[in-house]
C-alpha atoms as a PDB file:
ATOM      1  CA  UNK A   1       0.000   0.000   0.000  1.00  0.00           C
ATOM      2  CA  UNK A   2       1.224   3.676  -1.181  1.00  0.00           C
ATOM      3  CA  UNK A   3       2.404   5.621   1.484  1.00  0.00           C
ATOM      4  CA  UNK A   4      -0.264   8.841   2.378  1.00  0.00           C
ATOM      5  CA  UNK A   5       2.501  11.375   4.399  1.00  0.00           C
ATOM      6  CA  UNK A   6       2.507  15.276   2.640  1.00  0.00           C
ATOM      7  CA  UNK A   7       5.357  16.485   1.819  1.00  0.00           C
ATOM      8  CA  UNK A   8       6.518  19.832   2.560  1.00  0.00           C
ATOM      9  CA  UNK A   9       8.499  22.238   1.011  1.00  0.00           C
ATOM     10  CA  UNK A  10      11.709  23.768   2.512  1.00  0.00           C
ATOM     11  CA  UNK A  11       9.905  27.462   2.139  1.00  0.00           C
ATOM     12  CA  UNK A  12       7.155  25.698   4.203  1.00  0.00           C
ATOM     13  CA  UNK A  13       9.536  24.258   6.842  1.00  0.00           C
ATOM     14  CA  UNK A  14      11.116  27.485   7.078  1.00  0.00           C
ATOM     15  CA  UNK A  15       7.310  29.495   7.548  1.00  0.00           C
ATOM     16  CA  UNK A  16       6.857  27.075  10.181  1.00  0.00           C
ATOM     17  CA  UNK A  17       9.540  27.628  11.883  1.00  0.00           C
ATOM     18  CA  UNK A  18       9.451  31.451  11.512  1.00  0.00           C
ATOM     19  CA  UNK A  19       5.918  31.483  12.833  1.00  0.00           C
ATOM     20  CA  UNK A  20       7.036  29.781  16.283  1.00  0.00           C
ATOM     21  CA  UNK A  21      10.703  32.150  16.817  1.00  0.00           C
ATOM     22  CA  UNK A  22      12.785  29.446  15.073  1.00  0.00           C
ATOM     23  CA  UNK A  23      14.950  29.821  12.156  1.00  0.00           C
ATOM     24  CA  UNK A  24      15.409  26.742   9.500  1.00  0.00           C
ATOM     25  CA  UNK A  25      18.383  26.009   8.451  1.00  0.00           C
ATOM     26  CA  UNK A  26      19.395  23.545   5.758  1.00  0.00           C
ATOM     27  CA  UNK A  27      22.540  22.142   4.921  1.00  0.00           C
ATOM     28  CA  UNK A  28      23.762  21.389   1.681  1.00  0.00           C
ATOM     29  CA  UNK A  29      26.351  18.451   1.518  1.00  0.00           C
ATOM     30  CA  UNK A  30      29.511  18.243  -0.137  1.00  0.00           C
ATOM     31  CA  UNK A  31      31.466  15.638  -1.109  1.00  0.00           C
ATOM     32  CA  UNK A  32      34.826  14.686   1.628  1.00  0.00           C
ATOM     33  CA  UNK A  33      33.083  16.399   4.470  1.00  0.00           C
ATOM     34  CA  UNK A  34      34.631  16.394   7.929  1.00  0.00           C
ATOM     35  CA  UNK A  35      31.545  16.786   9.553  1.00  0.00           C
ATOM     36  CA  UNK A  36      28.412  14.368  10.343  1.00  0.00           C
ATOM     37  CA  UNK A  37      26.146  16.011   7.854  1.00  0.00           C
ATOM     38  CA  UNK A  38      23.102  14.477   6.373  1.00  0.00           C
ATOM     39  CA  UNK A  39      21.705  17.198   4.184  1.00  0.00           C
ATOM     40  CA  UNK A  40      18.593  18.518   5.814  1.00  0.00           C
ATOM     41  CA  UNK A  41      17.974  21.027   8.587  1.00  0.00           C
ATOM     42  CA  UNK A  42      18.394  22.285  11.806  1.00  0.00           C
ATOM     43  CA  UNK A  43      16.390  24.255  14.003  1.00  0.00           C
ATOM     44  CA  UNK A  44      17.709  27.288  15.527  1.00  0.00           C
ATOM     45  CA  UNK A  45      16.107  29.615  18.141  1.00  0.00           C
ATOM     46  CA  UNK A  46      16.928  33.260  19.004  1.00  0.00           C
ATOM     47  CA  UNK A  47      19.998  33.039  20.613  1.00  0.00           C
ATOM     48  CA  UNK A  48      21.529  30.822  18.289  1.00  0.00           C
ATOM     49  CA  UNK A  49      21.273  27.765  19.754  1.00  0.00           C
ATOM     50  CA  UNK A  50      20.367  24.477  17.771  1.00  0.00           C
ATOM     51  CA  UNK A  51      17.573  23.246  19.597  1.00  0.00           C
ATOM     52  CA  UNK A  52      16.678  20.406  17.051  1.00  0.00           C
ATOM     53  CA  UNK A  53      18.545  18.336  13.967  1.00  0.00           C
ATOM     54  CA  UNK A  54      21.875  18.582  14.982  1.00  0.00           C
ATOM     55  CA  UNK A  55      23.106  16.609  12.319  1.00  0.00           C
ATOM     56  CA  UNK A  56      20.749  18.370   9.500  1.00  0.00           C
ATOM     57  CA  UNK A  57      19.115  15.182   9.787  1.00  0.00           C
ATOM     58  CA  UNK A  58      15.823  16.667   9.988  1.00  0.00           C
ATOM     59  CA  UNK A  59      13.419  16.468   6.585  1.00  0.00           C
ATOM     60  CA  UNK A  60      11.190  19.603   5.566  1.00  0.00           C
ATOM     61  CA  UNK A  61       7.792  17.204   7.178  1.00  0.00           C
ATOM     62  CA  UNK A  62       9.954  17.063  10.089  1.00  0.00           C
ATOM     63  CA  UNK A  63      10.235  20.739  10.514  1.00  0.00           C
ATOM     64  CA  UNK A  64       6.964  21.515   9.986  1.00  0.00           C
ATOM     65  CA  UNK A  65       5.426  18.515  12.486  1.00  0.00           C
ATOM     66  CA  UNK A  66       7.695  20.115  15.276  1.00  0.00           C
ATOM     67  CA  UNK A  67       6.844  23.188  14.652  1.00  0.00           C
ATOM     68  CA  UNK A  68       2.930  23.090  14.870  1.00  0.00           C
ATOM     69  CA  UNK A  69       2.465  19.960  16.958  1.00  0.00           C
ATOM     70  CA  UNK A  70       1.339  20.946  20.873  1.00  0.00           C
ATOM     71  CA  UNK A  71       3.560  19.726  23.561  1.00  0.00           C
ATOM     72  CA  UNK A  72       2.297  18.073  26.821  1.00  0.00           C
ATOM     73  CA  UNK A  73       4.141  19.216  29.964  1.00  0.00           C
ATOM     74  CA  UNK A  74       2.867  18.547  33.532  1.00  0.00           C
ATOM     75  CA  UNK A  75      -1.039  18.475  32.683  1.00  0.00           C
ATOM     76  CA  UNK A  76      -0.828  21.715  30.226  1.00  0.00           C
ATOM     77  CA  UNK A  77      -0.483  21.827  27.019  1.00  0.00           C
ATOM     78  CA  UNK A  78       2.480  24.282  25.546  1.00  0.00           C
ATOM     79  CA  UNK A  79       2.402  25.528  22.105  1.00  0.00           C
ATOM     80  CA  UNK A  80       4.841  25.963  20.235  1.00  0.00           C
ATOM     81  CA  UNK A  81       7.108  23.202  21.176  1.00  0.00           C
ATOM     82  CA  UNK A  82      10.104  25.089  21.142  1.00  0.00           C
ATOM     83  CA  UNK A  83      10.555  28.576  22.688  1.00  0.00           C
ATOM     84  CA  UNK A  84      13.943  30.719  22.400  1.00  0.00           C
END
């Protein structure tokens, strides 16, 4: 059976993540890099920090799902998941 997930568009991940403080940030890979980098994005917040994707491992669906999916933390629900 065909496989029903969306896809999203990087200027969609990055709307998403603009909406809730973040900034999206994708990678592009080059060939004999030193560093542990798979291509896709990261999610910074104000201060700099990557607070999600490390690695750039996240896809544009990913970005977006974090983004706009609600967070439980002790009995209340927090929205958006990440704040900077």
């Amino acid at each position: 059976m065909a496989h029903n997930r969306l896809k999203h568009t990087d200027a969609q991940a990055r709307y998403a993540a603009k909406k809730v403080g973040l900034r999206a940030t994708k990678s592009r890979p080059r060939k004999n890099s030193l560093f542990d980098n798979h291509g896709g994005f990261q999610l910074i917040n104000g201060r700099n920090i990557v607070v999600d994707g490390f690695r750039f491992e996240l896809t544009a669906d990913d970005v977006v799902e974090r983004c706009t999916k609600p967070v439980m933390k002790e009995g209340e629900v927090y929205f958006p998941r990440y704040v900077s």
